[in-house]
PDB file of N, CA and C in Angstrom:
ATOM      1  N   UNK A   1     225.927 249.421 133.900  1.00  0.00           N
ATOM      2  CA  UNK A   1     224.573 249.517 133.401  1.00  0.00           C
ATOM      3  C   UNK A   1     223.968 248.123 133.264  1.00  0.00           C
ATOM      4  N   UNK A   2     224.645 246.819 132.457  1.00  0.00           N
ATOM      5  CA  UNK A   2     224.601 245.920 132.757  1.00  0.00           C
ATOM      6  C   UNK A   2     223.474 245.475 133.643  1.00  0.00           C
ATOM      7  N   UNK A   3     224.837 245.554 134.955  1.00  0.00           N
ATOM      8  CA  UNK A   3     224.556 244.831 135.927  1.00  0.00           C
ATOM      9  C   UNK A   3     223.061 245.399 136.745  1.00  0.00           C
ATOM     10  N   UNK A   4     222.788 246.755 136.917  1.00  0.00           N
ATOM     11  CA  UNK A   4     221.692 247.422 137.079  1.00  0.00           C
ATOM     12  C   UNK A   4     220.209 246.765 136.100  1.00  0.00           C
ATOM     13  N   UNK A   5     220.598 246.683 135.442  1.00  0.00           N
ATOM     14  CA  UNK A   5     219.481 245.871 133.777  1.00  0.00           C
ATOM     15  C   UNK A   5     219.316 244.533 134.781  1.00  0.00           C
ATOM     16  N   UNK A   6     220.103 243.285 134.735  1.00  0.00           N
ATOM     17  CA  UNK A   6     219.734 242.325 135.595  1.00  0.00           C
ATOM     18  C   UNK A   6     219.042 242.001 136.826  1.00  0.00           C
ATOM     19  N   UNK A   7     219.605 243.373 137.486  1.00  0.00           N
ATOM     20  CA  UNK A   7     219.050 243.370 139.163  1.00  0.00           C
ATOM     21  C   UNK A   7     217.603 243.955 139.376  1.00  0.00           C
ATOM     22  N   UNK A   8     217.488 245.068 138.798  1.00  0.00           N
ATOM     23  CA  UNK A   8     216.198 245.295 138.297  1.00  0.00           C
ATOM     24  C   UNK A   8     215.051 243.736 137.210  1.00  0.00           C
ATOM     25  N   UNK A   9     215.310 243.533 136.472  1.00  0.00           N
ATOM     26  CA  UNK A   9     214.857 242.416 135.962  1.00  0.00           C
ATOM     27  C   UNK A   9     214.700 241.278 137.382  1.00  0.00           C
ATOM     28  N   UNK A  10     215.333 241.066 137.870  1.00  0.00           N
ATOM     29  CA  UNK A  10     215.414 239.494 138.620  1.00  0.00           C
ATOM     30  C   UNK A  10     214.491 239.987 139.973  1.00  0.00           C
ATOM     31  N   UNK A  11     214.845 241.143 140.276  1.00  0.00           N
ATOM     32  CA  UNK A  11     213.428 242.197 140.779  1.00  0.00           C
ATOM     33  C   UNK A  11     212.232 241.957 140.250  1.00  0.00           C
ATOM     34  N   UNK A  12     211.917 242.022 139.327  1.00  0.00           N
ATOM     35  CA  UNK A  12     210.652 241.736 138.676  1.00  0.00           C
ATOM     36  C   UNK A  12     210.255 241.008 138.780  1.00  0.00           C
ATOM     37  N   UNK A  13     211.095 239.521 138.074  1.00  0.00           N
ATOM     38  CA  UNK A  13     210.726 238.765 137.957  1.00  0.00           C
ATOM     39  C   UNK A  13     210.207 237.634 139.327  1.00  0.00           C
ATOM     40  N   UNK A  14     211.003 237.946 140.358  1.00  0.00           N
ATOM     41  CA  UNK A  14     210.460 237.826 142.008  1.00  0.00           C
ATOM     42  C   UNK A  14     209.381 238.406 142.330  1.00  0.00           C
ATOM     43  N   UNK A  15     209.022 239.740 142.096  1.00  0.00           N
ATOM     44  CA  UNK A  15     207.896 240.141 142.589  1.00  0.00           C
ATOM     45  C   UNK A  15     206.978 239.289 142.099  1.00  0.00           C
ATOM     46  N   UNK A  16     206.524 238.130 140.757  1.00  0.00           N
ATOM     47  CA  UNK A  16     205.869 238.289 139.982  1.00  0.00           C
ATOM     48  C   UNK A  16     205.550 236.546 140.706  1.00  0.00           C
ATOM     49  N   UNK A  17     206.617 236.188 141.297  1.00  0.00           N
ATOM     50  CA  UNK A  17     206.261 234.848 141.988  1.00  0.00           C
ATOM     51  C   UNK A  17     205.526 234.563 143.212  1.00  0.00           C
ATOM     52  N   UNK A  18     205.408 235.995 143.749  1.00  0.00           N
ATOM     53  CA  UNK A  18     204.084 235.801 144.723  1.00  0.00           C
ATOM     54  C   UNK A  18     202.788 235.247 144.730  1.00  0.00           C
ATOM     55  N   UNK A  19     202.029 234.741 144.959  1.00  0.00           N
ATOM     56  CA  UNK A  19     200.959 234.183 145.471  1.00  0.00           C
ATOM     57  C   UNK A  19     200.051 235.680 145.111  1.00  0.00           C
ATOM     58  N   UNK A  20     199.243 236.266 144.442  1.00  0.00           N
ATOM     59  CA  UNK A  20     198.235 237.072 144.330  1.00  0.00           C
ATOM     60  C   UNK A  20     197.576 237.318 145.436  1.00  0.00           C
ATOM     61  N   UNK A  21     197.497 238.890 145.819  1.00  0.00           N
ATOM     62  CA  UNK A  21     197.136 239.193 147.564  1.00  0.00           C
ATOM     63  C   UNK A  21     197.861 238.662 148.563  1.00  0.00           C
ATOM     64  N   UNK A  22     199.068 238.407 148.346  1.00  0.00           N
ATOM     65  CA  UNK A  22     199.467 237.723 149.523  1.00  0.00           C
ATOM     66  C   UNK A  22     200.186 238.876 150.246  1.00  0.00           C
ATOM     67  N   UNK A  23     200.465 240.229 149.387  1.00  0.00           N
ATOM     68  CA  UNK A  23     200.563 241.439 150.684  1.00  0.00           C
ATOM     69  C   UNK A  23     199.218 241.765 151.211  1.00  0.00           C
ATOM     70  N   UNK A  24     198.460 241.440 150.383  1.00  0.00           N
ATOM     71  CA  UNK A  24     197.053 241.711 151.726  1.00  0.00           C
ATOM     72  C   UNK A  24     196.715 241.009 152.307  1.00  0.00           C
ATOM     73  N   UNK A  25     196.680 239.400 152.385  1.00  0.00           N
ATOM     74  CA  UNK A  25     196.733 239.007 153.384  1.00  0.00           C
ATOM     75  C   UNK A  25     197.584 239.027 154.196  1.00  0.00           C
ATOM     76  N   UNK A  26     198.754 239.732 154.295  1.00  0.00           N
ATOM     77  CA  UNK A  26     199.933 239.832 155.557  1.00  0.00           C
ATOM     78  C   UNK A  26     199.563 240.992 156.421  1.00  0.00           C
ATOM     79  N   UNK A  27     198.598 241.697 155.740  1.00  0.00           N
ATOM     80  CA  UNK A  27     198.598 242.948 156.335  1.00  0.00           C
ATOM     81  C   UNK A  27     197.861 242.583 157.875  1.00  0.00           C
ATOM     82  N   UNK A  28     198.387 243.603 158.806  1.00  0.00           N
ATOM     83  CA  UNK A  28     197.521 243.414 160.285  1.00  0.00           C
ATOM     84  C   UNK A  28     196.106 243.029 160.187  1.00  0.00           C
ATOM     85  N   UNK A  29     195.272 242.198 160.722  1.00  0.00           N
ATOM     86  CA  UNK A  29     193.742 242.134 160.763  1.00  0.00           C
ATOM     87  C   UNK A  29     193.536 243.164 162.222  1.00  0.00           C
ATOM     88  N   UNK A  30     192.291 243.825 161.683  1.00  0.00           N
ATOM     89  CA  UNK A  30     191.687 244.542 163.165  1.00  0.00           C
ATOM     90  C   UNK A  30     191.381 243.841 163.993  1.00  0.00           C
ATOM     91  N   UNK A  31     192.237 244.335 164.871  1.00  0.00           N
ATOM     92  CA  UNK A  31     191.725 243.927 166.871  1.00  0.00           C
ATOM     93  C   UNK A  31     190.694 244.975 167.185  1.00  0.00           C
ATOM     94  N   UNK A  32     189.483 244.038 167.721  1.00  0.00           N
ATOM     95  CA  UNK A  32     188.215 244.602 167.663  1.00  0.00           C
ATOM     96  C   UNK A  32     188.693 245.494 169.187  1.00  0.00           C
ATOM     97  N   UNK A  33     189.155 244.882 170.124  1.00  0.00           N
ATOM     98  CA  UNK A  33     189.837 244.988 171.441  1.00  0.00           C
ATOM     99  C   UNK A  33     190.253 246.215 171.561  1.00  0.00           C
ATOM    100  N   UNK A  34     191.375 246.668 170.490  1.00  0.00           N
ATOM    101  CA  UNK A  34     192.034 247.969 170.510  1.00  0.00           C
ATOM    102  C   UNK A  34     191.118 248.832 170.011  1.00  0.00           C
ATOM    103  N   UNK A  35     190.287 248.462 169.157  1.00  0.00           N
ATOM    104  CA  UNK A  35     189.432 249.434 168.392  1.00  0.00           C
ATOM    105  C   UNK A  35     188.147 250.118 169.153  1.00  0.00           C
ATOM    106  N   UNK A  36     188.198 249.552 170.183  1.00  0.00           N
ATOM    107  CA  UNK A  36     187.007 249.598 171.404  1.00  0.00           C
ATOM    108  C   UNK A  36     187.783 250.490 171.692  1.00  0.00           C
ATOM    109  N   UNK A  37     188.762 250.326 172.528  1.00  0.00           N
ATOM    110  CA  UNK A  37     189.916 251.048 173.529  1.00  0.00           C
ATOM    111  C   UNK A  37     190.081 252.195 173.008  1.00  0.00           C
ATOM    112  N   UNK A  38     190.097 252.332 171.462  1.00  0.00           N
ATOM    113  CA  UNK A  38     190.964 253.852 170.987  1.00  0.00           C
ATOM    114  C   UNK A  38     189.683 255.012 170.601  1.00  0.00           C
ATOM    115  N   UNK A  39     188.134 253.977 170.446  1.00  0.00           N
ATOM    116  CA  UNK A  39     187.189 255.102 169.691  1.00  0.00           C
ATOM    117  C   UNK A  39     185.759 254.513 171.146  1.00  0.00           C
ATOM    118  N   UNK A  40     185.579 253.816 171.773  1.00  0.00           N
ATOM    119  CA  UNK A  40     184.268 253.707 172.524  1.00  0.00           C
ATOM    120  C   UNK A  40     184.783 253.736 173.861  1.00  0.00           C
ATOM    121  N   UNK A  41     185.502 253.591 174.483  1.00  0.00           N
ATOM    122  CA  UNK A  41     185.938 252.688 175.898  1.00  0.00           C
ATOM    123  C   UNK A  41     185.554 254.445 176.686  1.00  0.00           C
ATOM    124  N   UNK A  42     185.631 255.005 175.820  1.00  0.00           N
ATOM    125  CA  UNK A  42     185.736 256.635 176.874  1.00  0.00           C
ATOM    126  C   UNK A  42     184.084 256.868 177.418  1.00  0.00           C
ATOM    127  N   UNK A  43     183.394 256.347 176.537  1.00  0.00           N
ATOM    128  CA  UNK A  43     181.842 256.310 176.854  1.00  0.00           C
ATOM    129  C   UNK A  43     181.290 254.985 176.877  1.00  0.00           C
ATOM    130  N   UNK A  44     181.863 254.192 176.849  1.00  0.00           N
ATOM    131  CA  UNK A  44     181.659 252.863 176.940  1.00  0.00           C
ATOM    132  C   UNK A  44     182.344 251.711 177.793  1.00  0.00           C
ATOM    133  N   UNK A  45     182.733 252.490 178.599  1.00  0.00           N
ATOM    134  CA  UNK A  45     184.105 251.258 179.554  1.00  0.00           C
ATOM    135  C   UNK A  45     183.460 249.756 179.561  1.00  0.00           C
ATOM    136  N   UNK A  46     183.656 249.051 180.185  1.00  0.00           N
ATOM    137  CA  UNK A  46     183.310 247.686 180.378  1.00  0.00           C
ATOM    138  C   UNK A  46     182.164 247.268 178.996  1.00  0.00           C
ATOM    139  N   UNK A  47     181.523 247.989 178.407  1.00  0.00           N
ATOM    140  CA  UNK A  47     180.755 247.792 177.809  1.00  0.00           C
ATOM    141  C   UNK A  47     179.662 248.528 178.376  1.00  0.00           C
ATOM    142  N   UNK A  48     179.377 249.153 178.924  1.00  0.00           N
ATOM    143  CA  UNK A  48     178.318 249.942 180.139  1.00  0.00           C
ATOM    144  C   UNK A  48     178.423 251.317 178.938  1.00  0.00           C
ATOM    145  N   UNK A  49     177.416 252.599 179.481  1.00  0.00           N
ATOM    146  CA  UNK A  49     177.094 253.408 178.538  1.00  0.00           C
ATOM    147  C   UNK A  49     177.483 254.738 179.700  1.00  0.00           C
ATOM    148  N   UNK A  50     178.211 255.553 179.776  1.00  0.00           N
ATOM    149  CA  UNK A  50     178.509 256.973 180.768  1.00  0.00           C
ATOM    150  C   UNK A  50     177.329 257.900 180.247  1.00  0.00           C
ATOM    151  N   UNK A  51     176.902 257.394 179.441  1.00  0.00           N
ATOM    152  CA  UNK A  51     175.806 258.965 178.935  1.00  0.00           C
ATOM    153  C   UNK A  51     174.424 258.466 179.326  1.00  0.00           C
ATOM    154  N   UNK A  52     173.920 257.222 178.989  1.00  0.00           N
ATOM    155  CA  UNK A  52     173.069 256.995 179.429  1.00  0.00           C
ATOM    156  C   UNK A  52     173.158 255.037 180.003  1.00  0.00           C
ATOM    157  N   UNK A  53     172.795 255.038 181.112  1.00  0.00           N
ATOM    158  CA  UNK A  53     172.669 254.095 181.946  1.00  0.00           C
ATOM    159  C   UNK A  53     172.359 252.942 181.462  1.00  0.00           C
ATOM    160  N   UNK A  54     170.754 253.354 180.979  1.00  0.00           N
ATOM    161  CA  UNK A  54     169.903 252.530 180.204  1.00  0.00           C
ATOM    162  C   UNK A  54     170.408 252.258 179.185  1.00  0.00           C
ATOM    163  N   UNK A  55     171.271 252.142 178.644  1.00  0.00           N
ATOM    164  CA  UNK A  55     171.791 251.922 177.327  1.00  0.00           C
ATOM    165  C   UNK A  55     172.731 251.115 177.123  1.00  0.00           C
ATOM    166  N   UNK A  56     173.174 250.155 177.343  1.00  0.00           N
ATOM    167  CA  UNK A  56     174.942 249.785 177.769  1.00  0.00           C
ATOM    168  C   UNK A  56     174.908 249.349 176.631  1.00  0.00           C
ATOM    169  N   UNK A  57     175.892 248.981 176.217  1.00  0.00           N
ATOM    170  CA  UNK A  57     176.926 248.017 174.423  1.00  0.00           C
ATOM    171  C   UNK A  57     176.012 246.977 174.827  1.00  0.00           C
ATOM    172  N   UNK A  58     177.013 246.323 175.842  1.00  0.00           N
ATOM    173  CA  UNK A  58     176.323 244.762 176.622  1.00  0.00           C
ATOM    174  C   UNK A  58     175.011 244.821 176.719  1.00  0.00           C
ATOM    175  N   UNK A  59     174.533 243.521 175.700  1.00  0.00           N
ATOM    176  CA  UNK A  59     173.139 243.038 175.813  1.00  0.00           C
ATOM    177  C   UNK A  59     172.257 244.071 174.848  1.00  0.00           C
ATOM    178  N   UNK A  60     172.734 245.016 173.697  1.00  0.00           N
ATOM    179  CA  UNK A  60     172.291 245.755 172.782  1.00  0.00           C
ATOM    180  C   UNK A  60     171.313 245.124 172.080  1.00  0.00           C
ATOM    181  N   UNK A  61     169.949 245.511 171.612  1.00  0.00           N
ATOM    182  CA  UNK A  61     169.953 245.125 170.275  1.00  0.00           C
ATOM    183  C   UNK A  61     170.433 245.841 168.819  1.00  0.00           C
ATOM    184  N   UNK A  62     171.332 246.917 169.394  1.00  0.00           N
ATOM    185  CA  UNK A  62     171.891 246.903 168.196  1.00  0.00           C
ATOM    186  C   UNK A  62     172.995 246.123 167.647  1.00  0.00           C
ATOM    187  N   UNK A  63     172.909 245.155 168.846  1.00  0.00           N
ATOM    188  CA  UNK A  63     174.050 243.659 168.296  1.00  0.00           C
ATOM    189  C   UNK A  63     173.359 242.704 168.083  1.00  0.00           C
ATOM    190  N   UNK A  64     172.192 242.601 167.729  1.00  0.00           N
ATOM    191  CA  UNK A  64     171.541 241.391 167.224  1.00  0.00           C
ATOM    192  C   UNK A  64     172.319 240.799 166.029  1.00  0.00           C
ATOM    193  N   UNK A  65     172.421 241.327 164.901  1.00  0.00           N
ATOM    194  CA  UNK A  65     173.429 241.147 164.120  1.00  0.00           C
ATOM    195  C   UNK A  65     174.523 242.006 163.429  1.00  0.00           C
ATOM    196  N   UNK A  66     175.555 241.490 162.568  1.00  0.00           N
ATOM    197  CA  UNK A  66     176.014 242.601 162.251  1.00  0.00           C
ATOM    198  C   UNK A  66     175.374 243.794 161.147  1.00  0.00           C
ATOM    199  N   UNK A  67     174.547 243.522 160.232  1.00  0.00           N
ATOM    200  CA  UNK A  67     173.898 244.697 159.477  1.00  0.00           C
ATOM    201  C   UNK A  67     173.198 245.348 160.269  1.00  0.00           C
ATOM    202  N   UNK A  68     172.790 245.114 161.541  1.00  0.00           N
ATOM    203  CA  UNK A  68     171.878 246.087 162.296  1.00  0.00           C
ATOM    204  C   UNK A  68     172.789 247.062 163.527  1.00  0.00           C
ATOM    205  N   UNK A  69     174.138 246.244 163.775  1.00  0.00           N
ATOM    206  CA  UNK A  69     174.861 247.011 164.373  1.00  0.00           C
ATOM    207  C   UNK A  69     175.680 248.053 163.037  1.00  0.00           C
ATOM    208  N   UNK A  70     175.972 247.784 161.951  1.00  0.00           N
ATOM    209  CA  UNK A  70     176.516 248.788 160.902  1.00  0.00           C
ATOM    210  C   UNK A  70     175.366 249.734 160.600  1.00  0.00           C
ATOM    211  N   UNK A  71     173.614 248.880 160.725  1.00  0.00           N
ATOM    212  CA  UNK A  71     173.307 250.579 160.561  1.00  0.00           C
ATOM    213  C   UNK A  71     173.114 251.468 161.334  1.00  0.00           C
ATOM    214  N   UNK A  72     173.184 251.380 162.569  1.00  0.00           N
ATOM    215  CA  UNK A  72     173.353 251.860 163.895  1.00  0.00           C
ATOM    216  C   UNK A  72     174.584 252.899 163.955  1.00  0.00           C
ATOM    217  N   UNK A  73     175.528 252.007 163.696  1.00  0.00           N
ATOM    218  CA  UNK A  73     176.822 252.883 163.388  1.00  0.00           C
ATOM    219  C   UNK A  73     177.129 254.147 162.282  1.00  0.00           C
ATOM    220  N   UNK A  74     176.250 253.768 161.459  1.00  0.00           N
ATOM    221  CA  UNK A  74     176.086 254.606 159.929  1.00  0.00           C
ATOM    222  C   UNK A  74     174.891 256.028 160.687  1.00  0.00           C
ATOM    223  N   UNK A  75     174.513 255.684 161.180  1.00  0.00           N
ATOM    224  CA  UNK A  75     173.487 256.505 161.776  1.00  0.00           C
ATOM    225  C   UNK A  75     173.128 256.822 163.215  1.00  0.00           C
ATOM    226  N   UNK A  76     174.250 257.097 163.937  1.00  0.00           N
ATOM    227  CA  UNK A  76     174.245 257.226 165.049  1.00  0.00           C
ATOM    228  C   UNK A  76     173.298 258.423 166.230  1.00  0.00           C
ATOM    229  N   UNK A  77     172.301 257.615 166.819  1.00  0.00           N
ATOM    230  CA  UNK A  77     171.650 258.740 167.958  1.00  0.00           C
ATOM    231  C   UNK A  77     172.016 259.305 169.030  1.00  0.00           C
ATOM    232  N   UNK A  78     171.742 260.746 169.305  1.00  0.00           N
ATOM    233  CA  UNK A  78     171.762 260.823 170.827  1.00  0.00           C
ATOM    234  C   UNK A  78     173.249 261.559 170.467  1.00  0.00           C
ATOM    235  N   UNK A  79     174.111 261.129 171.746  1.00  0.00           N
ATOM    236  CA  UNK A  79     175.674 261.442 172.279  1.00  0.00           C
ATOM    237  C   UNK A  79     176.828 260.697 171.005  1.00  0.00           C
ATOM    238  N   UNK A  80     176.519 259.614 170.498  1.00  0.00           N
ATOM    239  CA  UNK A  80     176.625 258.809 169.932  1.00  0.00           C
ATOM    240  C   UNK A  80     177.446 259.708 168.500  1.00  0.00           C
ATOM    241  N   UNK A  81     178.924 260.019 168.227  1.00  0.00           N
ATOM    242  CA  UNK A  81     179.496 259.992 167.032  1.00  0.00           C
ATOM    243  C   UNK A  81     179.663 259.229 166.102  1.00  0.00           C
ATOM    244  N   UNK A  82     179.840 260.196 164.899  1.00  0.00           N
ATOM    245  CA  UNK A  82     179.855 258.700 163.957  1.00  0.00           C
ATOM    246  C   UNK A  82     180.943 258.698 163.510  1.00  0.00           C
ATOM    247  N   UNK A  83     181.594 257.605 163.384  1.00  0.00           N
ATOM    248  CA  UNK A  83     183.251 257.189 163.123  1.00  0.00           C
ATOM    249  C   UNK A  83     182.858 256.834 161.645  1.00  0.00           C
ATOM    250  N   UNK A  84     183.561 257.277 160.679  1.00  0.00           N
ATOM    251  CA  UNK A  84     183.450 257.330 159.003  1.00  0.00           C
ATOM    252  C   UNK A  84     185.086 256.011 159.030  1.00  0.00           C
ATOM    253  N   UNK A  85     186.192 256.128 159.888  1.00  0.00           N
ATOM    254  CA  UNK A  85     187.136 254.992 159.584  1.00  0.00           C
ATOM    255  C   UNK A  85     186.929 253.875 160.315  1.00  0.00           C
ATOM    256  N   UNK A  86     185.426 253.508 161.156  1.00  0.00           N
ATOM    257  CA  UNK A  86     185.179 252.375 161.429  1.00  0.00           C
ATOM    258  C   UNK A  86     184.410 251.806 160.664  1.00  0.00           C
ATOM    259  N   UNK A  87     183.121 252.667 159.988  1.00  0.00           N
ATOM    260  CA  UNK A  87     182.146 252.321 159.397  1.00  0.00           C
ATOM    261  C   UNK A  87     182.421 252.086 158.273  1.00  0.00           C
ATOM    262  N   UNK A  88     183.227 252.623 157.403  1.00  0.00           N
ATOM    263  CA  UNK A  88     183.623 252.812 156.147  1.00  0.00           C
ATOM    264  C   UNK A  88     184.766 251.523 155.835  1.00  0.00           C
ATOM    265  N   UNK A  89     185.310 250.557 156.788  1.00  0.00           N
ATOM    266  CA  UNK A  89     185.746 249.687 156.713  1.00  0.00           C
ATOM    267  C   UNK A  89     185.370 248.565 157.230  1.00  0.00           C
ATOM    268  N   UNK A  90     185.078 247.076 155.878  1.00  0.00           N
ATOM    269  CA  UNK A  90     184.510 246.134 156.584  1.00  0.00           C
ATOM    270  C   UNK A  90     184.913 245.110 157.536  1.00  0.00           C
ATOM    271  N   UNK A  91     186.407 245.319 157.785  1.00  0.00           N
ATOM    272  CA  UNK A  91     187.113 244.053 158.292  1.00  0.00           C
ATOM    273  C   UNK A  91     187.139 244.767 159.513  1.00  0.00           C
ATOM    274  N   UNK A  92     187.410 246.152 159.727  1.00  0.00           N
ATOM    275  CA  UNK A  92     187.272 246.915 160.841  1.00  0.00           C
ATOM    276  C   UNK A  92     185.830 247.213 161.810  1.00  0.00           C
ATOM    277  N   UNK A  93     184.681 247.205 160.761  1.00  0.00           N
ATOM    278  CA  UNK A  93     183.491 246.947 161.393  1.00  0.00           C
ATOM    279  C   UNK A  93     183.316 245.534 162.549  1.00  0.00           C
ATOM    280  N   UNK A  94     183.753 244.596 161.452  1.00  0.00           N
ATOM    281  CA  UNK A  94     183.489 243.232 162.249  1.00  0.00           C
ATOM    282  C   UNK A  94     184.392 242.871 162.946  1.00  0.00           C
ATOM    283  N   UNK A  95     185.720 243.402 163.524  1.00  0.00           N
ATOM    284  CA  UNK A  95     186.493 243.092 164.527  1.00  0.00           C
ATOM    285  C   UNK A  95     185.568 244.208 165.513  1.00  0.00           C
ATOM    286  N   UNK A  96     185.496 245.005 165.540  1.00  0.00           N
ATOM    287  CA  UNK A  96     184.575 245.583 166.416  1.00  0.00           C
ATOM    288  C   UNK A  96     182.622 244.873 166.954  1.00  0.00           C
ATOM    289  N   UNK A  97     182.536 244.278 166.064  1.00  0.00           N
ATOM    290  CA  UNK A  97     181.360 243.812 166.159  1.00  0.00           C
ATOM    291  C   UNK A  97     181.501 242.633 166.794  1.00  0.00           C
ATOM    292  N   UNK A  98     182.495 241.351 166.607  1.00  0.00           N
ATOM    293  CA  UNK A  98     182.890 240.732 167.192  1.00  0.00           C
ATOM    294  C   UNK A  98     183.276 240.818 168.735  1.00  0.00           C
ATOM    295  N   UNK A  99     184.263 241.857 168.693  1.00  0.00           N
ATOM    296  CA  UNK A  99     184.488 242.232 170.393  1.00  0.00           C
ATOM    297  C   UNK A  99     183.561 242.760 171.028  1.00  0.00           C
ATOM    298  N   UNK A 100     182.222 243.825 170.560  1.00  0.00           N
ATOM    299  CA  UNK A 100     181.227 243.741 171.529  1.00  0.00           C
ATOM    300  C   UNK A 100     180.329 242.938 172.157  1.00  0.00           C
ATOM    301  N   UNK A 101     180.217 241.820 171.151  1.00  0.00           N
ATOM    302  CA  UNK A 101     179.656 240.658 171.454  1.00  0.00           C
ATOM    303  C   UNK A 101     180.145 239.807 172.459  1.00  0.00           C
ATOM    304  N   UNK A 102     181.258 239.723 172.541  1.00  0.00           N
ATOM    305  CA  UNK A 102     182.091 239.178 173.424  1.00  0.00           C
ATOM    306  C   UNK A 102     182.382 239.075 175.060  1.00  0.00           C
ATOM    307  N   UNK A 103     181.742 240.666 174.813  1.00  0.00           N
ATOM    308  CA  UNK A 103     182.408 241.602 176.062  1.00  0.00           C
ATOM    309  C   UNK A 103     180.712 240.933 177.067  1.00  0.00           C
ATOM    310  N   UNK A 104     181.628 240.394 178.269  1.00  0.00           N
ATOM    311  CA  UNK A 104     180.593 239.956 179.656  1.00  0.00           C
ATOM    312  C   UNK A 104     179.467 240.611 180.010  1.00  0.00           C
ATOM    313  N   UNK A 105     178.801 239.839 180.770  1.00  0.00           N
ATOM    314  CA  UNK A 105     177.452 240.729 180.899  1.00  0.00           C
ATOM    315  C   UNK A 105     178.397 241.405 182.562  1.00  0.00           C
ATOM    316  N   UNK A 106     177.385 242.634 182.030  1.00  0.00           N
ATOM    317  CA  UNK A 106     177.307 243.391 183.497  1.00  0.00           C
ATOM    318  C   UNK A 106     176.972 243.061 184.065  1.00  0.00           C
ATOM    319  N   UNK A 107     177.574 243.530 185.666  1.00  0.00           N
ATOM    320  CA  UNK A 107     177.211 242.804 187.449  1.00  0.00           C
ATOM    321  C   UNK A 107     175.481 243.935 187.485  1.00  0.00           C
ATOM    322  N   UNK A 108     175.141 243.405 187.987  1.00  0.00           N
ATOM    323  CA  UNK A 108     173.543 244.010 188.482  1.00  0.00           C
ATOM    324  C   UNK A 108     173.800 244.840 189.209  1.00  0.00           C
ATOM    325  N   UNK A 109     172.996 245.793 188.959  1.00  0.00           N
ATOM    326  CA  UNK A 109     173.308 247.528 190.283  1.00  0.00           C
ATOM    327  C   UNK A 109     172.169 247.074 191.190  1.00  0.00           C
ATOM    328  N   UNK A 110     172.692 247.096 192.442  1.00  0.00           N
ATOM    329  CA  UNK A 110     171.627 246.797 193.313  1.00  0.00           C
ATOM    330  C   UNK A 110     170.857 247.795 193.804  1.00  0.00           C
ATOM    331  N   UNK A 111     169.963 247.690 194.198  1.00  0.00           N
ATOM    332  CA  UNK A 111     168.745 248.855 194.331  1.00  0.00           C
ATOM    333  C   UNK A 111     168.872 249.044 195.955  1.00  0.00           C
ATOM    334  N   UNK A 112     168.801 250.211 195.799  1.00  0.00           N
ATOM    335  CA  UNK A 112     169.235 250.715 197.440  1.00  0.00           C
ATOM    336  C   UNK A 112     167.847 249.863 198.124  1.00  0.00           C
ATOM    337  N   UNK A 113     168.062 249.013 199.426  1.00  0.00           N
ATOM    338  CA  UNK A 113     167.189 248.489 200.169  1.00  0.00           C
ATOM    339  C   UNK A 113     166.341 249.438 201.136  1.00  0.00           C
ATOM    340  N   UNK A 114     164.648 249.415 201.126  1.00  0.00           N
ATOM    341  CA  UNK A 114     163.881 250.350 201.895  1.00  0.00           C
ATOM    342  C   UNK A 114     164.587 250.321 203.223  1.00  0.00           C
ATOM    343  N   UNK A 115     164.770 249.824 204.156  1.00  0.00           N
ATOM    344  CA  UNK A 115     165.770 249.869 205.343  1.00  0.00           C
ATOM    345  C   UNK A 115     166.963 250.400 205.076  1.00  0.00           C
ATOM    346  N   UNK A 116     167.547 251.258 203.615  1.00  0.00           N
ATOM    347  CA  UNK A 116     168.544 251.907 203.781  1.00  0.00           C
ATOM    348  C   UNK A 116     168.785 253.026 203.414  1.00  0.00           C
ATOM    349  N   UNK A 117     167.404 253.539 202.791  1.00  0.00           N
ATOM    350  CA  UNK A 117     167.046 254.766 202.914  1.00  0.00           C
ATOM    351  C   UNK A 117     166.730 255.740 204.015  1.00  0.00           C
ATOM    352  N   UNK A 118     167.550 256.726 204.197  1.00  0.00           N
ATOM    353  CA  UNK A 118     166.700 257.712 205.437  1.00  0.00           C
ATOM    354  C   UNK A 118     166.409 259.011 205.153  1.00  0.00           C
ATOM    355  N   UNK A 119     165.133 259.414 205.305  1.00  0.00           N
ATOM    356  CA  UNK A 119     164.558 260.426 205.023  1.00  0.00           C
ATOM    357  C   UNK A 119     164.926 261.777 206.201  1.00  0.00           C
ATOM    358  N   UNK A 120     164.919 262.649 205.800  1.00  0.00           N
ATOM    359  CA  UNK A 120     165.715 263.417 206.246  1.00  0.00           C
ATOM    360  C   UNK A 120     164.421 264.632 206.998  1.00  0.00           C
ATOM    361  N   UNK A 121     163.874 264.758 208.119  1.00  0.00           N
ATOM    362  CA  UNK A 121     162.962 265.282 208.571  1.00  0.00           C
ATOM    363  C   UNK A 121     163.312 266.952 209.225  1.00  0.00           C
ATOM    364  N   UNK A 122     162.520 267.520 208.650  1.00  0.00           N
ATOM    365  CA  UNK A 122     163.096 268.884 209.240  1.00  0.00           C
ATOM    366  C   UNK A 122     161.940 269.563 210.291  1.00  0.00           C
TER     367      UNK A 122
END
């Protein structure tokens, strides 16, 4: 019993020499990267938009900053779900907000050339 009394105690008394938050700061920080990949990339690949064209991530203004991309997110239009464990977390918001910003501009869709259109005469 003793010896249980000590080990427990010297337990304690270790836990108590930590640095304050220093299990939260160990904890993983969000990769904005993966967080794309696991909740947007399905309607959002490259940063481009599958639902609507006109719309891509890349070059948004709903990335002007981050309070205007969170209320965007809080209130989502259109096709557009709303994720309550992205929004609802702030370190998770801004690794995501960060990586859209990030993400390259799109290559230009080239416009079919009048010489490569053919009209089809019946």
């Amino acid at each position: 019993m003793r010896k249980t009394v000590i080990i427990l105690s010297l337990a304690t008394i270790g836990l108590g020499l930590l640095p304050h938050g220093q299990a939260k700061e160990n904890a993983k920080k969000p990769d904005g990267k993966q967080i794309f990949a696991e909740n947007c990339a399905s309607c959002h690949k490259g940063g481009d938009n599958s639902q609507n064209a006109n719309r891509p991530v890349v070059g948004s203004t709903k990335l002007e900053t981050l309070e205007t991309f969170k209320k965007y997110l809080n209130a989502p239009r259109e096709h557009m779900p709303f994720y309550p464990n992205i929004v609802n977390n702030r370190k998770t918001v801004e690794a995501l907000y960060k990586y859209c910003k990030s993400l390259p501009k799109l290559p230009q869709k080239q416009a079919a050339s009048p010489g490569s259109i053919r009209l089809h005469r019946g």
